[in-house]
N, C-alpha and C. Protein backbone atom coordinates (compact mmCIF):
# COMPACT_ATOMS: atom_id res chain seq x y z
N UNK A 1 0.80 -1.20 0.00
CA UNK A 1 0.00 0.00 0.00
C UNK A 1 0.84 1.26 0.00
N UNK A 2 1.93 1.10 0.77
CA UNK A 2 2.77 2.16 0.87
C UNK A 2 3.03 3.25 -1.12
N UNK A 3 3.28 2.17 -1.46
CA UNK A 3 3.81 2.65 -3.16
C UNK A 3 2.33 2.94 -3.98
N UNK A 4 1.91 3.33 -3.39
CA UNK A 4 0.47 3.92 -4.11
C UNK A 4 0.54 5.64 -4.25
N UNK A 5 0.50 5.59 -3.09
CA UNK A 5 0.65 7.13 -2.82
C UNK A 5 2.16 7.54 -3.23
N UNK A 6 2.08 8.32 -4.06
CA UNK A 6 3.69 9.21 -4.53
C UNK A 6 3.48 10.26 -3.90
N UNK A 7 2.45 11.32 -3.95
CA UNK A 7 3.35 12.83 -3.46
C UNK A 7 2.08 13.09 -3.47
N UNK A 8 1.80 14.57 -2.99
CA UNK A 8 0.46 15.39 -3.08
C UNK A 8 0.32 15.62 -4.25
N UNK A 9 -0.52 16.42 -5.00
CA UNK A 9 -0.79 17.65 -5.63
C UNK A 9 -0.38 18.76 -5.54
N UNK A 10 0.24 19.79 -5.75
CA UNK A 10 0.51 20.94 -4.96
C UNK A 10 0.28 21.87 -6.29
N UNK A 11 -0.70 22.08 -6.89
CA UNK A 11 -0.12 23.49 -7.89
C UNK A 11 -1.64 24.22 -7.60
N UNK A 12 -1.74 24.96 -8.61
CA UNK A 12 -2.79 26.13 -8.39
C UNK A 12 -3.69 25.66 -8.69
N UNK A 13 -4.30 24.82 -9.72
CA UNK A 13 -5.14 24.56 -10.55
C UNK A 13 -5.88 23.84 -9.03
N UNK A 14 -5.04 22.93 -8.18
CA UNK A 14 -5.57 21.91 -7.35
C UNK A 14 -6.00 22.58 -6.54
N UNK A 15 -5.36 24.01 -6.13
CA UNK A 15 -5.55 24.92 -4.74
C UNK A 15 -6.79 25.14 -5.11
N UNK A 16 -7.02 26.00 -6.23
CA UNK A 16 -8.63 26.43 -6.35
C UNK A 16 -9.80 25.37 -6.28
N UNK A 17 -9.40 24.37 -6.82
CA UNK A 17 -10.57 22.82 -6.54
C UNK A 17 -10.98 22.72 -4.66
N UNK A 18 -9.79 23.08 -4.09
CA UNK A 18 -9.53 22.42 -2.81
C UNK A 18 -9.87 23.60 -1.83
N UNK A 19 -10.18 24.96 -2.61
CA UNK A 19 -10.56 25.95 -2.17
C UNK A 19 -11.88 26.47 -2.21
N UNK A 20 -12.90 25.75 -3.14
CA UNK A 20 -14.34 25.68 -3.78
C UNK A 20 -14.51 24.48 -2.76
N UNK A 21 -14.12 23.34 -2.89
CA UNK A 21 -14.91 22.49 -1.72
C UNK A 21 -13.57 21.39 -1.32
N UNK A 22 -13.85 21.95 -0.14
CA UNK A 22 -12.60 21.44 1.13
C UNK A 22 -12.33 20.09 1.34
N UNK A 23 -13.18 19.34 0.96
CA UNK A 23 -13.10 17.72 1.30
C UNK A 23 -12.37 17.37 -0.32
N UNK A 24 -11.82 17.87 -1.45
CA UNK A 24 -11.40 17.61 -2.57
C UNK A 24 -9.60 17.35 -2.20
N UNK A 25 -9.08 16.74 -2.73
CA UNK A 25 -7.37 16.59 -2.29
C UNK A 25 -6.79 15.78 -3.39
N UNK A 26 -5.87 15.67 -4.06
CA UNK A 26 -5.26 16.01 -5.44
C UNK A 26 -3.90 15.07 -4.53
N UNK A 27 -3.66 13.87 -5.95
CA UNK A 27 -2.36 13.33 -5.59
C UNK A 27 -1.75 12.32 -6.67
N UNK A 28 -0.41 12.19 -7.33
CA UNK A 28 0.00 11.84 -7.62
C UNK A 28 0.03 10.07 -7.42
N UNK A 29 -0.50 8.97 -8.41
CA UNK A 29 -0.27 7.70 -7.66
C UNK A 29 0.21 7.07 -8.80
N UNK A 30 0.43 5.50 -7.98
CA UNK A 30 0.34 4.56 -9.31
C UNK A 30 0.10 4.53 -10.29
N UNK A 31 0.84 4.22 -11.22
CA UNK A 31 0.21 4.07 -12.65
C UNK A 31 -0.71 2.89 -12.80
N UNK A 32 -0.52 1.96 -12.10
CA UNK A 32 -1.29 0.68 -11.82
C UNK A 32 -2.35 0.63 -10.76
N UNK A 33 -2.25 1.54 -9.89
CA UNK A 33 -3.51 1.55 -9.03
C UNK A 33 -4.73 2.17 -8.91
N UNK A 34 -5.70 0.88 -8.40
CA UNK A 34 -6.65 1.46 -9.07
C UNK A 34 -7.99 1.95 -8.03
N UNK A 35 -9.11 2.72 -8.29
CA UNK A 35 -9.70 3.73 -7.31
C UNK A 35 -9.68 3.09 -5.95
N UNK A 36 -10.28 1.61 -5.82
CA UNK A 36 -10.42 0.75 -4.34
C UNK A 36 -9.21 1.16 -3.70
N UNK A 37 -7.83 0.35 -4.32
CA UNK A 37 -6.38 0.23 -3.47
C UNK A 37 -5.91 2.18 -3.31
N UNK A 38 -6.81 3.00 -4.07
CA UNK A 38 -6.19 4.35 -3.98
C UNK A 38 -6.85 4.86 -2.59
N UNK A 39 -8.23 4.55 -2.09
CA UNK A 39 -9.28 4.80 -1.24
C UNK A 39 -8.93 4.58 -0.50
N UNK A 40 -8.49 2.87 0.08
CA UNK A 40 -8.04 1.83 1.39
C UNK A 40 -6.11 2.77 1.49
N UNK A 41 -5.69 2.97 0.47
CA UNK A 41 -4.46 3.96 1.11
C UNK A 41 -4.51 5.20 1.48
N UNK A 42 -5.10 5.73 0.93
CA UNK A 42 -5.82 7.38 2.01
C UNK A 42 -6.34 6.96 2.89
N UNK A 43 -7.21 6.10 3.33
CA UNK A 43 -7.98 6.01 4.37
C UNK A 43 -6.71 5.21 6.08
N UNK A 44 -5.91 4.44 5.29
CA UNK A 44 -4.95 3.90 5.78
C UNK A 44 -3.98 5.03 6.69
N UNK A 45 -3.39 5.62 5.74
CA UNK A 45 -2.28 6.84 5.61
C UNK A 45 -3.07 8.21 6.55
N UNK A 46 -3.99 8.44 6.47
CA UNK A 46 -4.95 9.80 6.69
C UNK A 46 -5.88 9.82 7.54
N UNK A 47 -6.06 8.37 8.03
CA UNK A 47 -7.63 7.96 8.84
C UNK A 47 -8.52 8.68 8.84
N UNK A 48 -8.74 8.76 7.24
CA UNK A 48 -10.31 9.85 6.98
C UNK A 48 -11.09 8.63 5.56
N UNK A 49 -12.44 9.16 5.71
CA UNK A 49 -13.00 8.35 5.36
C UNK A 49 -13.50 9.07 3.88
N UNK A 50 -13.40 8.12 2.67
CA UNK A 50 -13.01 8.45 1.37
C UNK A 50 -14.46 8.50 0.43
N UNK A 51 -15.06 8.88 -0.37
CA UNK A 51 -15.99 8.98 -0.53
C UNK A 51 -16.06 8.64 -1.98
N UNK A 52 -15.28 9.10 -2.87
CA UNK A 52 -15.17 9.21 -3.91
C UNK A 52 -13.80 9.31 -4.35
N UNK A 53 -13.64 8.53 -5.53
CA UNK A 53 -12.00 8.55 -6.02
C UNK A 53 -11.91 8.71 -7.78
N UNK A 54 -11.41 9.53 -8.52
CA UNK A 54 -11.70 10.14 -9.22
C UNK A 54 -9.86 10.14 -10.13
N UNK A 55 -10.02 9.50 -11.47
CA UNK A 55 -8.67 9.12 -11.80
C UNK A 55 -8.61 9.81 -13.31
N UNK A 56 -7.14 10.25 -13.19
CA UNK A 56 -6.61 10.31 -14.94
C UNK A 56 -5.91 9.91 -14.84
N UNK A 57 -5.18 9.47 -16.31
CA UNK A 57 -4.12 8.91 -16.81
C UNK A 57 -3.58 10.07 -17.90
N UNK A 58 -1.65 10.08 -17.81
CA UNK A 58 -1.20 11.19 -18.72
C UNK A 58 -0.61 10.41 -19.56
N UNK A 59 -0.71 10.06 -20.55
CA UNK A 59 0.37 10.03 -21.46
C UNK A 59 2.06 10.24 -21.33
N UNK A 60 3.06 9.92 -21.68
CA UNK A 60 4.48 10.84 -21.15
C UNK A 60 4.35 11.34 -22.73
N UNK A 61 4.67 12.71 -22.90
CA UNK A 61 5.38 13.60 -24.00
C UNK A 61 6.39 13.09 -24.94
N UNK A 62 7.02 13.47 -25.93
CA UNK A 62 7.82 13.42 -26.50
C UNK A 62 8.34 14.60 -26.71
N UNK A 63 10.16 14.68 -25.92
CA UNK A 63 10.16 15.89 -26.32
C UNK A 63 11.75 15.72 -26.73
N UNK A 64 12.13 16.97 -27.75
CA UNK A 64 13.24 17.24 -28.60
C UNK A 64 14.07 18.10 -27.83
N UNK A 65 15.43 17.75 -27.89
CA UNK A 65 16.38 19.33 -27.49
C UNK A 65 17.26 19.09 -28.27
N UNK A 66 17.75 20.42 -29.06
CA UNK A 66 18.93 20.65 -30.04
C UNK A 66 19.83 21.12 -29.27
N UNK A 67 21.15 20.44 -29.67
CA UNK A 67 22.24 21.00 -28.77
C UNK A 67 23.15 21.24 -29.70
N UNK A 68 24.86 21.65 -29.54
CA UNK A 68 25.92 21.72 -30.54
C UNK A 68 26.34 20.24 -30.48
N UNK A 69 26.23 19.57 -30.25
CA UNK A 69 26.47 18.04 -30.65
C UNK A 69 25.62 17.23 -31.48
N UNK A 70 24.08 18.13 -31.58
CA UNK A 70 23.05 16.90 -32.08
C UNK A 70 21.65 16.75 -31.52
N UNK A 71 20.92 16.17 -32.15
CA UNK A 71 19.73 16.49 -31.63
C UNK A 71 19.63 15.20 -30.61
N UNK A 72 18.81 14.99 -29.30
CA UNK A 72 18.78 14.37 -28.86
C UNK A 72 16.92 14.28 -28.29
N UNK A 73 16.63 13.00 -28.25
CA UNK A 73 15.10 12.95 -28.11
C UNK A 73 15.15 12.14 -27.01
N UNK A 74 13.55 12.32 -26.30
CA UNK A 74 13.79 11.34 -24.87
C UNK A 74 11.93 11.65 -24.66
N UNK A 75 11.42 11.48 -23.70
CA UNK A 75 10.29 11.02 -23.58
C UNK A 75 10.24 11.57 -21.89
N UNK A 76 8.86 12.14 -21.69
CA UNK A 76 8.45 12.23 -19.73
C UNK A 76 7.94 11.51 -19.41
N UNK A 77 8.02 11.10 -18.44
CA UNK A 77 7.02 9.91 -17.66
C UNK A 77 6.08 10.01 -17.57
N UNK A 78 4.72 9.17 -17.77
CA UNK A 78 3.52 9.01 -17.65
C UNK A 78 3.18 8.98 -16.26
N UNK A 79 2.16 9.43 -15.97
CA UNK A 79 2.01 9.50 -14.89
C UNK A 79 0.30 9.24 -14.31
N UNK A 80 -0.77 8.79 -12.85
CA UNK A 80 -1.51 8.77 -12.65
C UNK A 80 -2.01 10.24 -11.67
N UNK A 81 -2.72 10.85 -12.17
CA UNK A 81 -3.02 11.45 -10.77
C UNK A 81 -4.67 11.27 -10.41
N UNK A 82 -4.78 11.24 -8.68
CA UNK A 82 -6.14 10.97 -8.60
C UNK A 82 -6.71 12.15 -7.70
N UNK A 83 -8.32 11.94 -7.67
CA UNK A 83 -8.87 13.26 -6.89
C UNK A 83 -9.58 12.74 -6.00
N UNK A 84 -9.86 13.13 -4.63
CA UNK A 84 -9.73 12.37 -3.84
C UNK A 84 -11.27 13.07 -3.36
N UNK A 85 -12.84 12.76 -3.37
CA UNK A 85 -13.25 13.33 -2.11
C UNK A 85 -13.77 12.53 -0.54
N UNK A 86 -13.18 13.23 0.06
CA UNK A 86 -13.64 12.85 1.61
C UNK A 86 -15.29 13.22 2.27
N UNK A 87 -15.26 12.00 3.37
CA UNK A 87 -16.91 12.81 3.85
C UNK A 87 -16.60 14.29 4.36
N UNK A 88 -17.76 14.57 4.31
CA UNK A 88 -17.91 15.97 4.59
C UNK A 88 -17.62 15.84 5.68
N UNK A 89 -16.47 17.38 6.74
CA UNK A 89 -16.31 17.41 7.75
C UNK A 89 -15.10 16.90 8.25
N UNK A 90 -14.10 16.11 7.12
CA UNK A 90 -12.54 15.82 7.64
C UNK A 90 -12.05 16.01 6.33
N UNK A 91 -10.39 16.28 7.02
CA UNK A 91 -9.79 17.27 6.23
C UNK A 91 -8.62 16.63 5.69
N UNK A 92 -7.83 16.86 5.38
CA UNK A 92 -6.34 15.74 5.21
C UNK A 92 -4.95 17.21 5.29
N UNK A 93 -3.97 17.68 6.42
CA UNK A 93 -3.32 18.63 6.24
C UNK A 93 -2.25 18.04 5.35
N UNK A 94 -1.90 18.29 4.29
CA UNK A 94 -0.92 17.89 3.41
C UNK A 94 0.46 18.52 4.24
N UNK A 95 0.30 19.54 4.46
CA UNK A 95 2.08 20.05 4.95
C UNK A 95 2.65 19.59 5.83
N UNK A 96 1.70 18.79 6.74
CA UNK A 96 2.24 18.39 7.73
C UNK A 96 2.96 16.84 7.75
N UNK A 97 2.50 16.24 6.48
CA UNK A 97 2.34 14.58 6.22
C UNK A 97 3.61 14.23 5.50
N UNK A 98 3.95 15.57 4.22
CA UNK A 98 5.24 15.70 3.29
C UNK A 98 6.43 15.09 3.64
């Protein structure tokens, strides 16, 4: 369960979600895991109770850089992120958990 959870969310786009309704929380997971094992690890990790679990999948990029040696190509990692809502009335402090 531990390797489910990678990291928070932390950018703006998530602040304003999480700022419209408070029980919403934004996090980086598995590429393989899926809403149940994402739920039972917040609930595990956070002892708050999960309501809804809410998933994308990214693609990784393809991206180019020209240098004085040559062009060189390479690829970003794909990645899962999920959205998390809780019952109403508990909270999850991310800064403190990091």
């Amino acid at each position: 369960m531990h390797n489910i959870l990678i990291k928070p969310l932390i950018t703006e786009k998530m602040s304003n979600i999480t700022a419209k309704d408070e029980t919403k929380y934004g996090f980086v997971v598995s590429y393989n895991a899926n809403k149940i094992a994402i739920a039972q690890a917040i609930k595990q990790k956070f002892n708050v109770d999960v309501v809804s679990v809410n998933t994308i999948r990214y693609k990784g990029k393809s991206k180019t850089q020209f240098t004085r040696k040559g062009r060189f190509t390479g690829k970003t990692p794909r990645f899962k992120k999920a959205i998390v809502t809780l019952k109403a009335g508990q909270k999850i402090d991310i800064f403190s958990q990091v």
